[in-house]
N, C-alpha and C. Protein backbone atom coordinates (compact mmCIF):
# COMPACT_ATOMS: atom_id res chain seq x y z
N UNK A 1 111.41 124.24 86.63
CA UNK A 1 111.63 124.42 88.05
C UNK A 1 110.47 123.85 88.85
N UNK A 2 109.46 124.06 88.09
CA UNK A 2 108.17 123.51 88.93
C UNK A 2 108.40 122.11 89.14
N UNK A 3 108.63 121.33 87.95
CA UNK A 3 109.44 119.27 87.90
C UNK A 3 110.23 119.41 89.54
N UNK A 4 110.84 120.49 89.15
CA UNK A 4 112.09 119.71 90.75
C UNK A 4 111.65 120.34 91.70
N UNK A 5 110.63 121.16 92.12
CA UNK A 5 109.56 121.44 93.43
C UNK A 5 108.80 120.25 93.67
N UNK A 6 108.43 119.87 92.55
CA UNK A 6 107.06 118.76 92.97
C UNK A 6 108.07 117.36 93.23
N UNK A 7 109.27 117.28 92.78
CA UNK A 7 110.10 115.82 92.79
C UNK A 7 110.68 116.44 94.26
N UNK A 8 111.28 117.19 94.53
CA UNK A 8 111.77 117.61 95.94
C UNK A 8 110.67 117.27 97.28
N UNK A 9 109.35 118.11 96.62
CA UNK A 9 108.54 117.79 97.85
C UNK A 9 108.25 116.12 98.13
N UNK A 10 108.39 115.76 97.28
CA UNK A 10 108.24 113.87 97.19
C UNK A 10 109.52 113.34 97.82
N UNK A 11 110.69 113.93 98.08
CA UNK A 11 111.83 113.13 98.60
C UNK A 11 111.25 113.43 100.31
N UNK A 12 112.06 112.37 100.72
CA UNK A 12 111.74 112.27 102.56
C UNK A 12 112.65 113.89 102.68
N UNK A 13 112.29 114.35 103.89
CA UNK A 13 112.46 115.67 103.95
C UNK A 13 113.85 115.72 104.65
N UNK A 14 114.78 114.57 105.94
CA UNK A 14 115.59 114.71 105.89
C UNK A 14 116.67 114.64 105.22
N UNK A 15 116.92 114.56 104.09
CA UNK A 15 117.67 114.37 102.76
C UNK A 15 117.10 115.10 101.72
N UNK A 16 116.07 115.82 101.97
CA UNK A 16 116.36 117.47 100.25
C UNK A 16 117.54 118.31 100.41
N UNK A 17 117.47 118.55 99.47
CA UNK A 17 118.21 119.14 99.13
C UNK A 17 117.95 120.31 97.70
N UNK A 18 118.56 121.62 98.05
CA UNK A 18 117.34 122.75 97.18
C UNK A 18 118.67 123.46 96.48
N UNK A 19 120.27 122.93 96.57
CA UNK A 19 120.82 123.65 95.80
C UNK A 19 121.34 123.92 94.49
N UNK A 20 121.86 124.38 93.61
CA UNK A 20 122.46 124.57 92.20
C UNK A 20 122.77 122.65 91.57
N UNK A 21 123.64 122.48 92.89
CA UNK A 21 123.75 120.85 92.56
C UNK A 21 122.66 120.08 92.63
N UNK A 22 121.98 120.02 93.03
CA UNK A 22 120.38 119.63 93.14
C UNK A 22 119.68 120.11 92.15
N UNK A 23 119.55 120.84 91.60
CA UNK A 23 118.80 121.32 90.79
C UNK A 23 119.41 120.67 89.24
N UNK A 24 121.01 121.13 89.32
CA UNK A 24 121.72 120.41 88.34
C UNK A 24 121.60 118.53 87.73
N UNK A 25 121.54 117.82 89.09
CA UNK A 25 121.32 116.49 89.07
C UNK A 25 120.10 116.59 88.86
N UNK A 26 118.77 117.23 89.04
CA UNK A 26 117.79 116.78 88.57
C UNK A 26 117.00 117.05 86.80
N UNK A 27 117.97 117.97 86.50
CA UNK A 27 118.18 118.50 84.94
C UNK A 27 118.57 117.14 84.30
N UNK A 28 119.78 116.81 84.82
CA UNK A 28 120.38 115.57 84.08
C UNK A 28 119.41 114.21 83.99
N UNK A 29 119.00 113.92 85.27
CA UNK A 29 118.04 112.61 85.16
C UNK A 29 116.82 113.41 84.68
N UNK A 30 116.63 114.56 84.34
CA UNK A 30 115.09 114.19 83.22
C UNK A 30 115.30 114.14 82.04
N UNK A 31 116.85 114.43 81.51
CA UNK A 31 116.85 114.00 80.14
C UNK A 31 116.94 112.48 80.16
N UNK A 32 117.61 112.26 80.88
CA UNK A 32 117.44 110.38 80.80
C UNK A 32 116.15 109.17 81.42
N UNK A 33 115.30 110.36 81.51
CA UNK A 33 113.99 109.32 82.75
C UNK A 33 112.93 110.73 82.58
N UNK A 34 111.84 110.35 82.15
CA UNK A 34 110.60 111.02 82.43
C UNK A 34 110.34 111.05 83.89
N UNK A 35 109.70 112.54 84.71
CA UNK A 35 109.27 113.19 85.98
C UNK A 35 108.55 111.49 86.33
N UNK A 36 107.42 111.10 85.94
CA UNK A 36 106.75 110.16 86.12
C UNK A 36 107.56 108.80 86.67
N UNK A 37 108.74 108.40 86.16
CA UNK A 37 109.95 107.47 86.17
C UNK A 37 110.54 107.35 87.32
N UNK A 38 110.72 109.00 87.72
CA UNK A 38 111.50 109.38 88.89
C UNK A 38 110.56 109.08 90.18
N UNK A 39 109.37 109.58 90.19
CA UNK A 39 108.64 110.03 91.04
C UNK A 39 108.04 108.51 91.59
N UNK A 40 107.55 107.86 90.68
CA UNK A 40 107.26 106.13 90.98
C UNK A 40 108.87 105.33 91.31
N UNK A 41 109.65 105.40 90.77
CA UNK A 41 110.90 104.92 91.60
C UNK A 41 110.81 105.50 92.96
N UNK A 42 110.78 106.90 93.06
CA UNK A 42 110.93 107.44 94.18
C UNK A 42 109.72 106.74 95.66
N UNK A 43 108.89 106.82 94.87
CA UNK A 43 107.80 106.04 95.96
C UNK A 43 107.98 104.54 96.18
N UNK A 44 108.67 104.12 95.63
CA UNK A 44 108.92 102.64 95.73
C UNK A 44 110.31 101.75 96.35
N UNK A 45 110.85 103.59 96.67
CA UNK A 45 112.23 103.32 97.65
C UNK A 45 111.69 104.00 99.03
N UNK A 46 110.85 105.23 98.75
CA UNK A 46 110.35 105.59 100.32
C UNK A 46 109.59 104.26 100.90
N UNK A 47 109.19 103.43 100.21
CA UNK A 47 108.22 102.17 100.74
C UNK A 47 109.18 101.00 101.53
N UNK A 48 110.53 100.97 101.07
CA UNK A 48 111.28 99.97 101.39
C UNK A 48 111.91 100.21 102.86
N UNK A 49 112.07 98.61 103.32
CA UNK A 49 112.66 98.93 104.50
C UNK A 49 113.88 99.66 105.11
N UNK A 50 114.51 99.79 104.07
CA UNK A 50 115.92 100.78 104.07
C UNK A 50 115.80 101.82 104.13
N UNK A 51 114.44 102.48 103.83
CA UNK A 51 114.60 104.04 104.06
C UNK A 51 113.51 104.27 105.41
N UNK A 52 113.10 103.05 106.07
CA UNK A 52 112.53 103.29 107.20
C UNK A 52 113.20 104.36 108.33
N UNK A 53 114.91 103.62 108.13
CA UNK A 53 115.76 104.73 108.76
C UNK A 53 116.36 105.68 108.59
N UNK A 54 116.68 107.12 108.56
CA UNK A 54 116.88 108.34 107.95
C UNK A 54 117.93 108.32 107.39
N UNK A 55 119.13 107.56 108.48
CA UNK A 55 120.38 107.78 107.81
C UNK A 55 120.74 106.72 106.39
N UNK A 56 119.83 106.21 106.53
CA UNK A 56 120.13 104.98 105.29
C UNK A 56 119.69 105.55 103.88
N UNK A 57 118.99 106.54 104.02
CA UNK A 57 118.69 107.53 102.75
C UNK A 57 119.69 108.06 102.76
N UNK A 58 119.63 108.02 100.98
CA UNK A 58 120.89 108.59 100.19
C UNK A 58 120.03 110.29 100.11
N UNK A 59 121.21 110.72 99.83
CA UNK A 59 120.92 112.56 100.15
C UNK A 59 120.05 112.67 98.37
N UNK A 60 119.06 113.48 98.23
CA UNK A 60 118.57 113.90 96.91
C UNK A 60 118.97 113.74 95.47
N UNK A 61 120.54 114.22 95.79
CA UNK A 61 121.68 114.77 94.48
C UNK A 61 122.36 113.53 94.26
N UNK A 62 122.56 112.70 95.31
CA UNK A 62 123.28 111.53 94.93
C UNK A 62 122.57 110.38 94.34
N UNK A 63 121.03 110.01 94.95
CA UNK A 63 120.31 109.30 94.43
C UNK A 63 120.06 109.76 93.07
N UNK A 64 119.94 111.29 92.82
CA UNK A 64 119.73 111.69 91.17
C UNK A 64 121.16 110.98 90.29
N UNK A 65 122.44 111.75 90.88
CA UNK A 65 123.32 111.11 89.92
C UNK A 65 123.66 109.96 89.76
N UNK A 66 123.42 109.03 90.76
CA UNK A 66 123.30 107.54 90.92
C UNK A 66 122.50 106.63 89.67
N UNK A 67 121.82 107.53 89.54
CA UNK A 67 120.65 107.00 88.57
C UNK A 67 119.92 105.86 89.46
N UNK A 68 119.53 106.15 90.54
CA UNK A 68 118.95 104.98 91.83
C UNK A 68 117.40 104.68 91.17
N UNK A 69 116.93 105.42 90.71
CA UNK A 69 115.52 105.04 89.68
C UNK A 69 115.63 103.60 88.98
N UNK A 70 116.91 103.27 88.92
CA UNK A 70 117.00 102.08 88.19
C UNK A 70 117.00 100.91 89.07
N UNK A 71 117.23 101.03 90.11
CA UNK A 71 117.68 100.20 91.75
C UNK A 71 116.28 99.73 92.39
N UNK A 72 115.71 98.49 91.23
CA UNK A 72 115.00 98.23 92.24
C UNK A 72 114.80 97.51 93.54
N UNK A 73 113.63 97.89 94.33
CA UNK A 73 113.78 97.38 95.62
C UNK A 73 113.12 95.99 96.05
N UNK A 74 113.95 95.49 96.53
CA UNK A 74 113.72 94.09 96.69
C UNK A 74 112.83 94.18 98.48
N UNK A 75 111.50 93.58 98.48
CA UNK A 75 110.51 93.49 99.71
C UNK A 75 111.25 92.49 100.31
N UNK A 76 111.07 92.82 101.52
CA UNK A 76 111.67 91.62 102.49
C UNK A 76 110.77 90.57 102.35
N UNK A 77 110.95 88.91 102.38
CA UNK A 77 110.62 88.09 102.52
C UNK A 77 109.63 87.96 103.83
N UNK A 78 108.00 87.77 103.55
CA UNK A 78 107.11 87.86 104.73
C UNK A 78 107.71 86.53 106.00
N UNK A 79 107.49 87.05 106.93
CA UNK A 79 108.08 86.23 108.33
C UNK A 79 107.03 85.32 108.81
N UNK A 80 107.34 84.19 108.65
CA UNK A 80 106.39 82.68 108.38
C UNK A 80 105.86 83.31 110.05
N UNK A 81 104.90 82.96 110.81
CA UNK A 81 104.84 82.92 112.32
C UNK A 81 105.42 81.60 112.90
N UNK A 82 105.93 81.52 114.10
CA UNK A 82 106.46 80.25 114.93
C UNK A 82 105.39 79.90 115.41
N UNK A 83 105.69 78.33 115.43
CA UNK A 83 104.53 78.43 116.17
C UNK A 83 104.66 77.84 117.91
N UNK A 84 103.46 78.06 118.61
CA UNK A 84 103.56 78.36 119.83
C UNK A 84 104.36 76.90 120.48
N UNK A 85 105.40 77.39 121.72
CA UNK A 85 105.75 76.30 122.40
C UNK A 85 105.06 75.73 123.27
N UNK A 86 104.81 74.33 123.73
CA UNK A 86 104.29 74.13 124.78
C UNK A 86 104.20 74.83 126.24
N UNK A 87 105.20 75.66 126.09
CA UNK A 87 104.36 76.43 127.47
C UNK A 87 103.92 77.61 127.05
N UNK A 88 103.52 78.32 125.73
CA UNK A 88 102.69 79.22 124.97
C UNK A 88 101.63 79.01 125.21
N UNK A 89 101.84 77.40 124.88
CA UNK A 89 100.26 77.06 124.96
C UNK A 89 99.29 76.22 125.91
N UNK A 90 100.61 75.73 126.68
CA UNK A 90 99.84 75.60 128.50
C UNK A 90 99.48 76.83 128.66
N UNK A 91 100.43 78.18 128.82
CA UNK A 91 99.64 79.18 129.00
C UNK A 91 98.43 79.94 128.19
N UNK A 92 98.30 79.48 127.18
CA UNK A 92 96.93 79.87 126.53
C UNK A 92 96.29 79.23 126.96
N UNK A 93 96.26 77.75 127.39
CA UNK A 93 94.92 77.27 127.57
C UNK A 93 94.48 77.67 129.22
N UNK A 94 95.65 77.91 130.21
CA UNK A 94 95.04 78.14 131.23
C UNK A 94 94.00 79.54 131.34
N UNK A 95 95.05 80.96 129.92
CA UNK A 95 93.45 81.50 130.22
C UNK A 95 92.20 81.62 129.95
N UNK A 96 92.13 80.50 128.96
CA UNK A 96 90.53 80.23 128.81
C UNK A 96 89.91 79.84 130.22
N UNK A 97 88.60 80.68 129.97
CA UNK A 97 87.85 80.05 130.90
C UNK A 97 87.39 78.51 130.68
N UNK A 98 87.30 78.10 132.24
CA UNK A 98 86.57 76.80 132.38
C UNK A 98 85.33 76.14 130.97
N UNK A 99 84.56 77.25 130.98
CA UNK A 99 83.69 77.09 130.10
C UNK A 99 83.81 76.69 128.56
N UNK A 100 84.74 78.00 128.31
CA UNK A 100 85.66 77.30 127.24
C UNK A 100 86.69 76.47 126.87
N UNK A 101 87.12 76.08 127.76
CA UNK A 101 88.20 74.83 127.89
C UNK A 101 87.21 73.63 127.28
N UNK A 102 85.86 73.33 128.26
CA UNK A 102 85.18 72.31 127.81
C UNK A 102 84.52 72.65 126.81
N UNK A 103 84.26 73.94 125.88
CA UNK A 103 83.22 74.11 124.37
C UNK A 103 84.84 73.29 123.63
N UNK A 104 86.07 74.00 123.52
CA UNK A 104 87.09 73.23 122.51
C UNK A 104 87.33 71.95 122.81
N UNK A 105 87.03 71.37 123.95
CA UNK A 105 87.48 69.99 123.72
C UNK A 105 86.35 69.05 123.30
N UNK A 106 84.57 70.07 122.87
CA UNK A 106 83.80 69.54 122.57
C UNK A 106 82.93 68.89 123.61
N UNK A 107 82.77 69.19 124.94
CA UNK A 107 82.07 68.63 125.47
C UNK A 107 80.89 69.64 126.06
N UNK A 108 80.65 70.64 125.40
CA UNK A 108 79.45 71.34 126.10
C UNK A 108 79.56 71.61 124.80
């Protein structure tokens, strides 16, 4: 009972779940997955962008019977930066100061 206190307190809190079925699904995935298995899957789906939003978490009991430990999470692809349009960067250069306008173009 202590395994599914310490795996419960690790799930996001809008989706625990503390009943008979809960407790039941988490009996079943420790015969098939060591606490350790669960608990690092588990941190590695709270990390993903899908569970940024509440409702997109699966409820406790279903991710247990799911066997979602096995589901790994794919990181979003990092977002190249654009780069600036010409009037980005007319407007950057107007707010440099004078001073620095002429240190980047090298003449002071």
């Amino acid at each position: 009972m202590e395994d599914f206190e310490q795996f419960r307190a690790a799930y996001p809190e809008a989706k625990r779940e503390a009943g008979k079925l809960a407790v039941m699904a988490f009996e079943t995935a420790l015969r098939k997955a060591p606490l350790a298995t669960l608990l690092a899957a588990l941190d590695e789906h709270k990390r993903s962008e899908q569970w940024e939003i509440p409702r997109y978490i699966p409820w406790m009991t279903k991710w247990l019977l799911q066997e979602r430990w096995h589901q790994r999470v794919i990181a979003p692809a990092p977002v190249a930066p654009q780069p600036l349009s010409r009037a980005d960067q007319a407007q950057r250069w107007r707010s440099l100061s004078p001073q620095e306008q002429l240190r980047r173009l090298g003449m002071k």
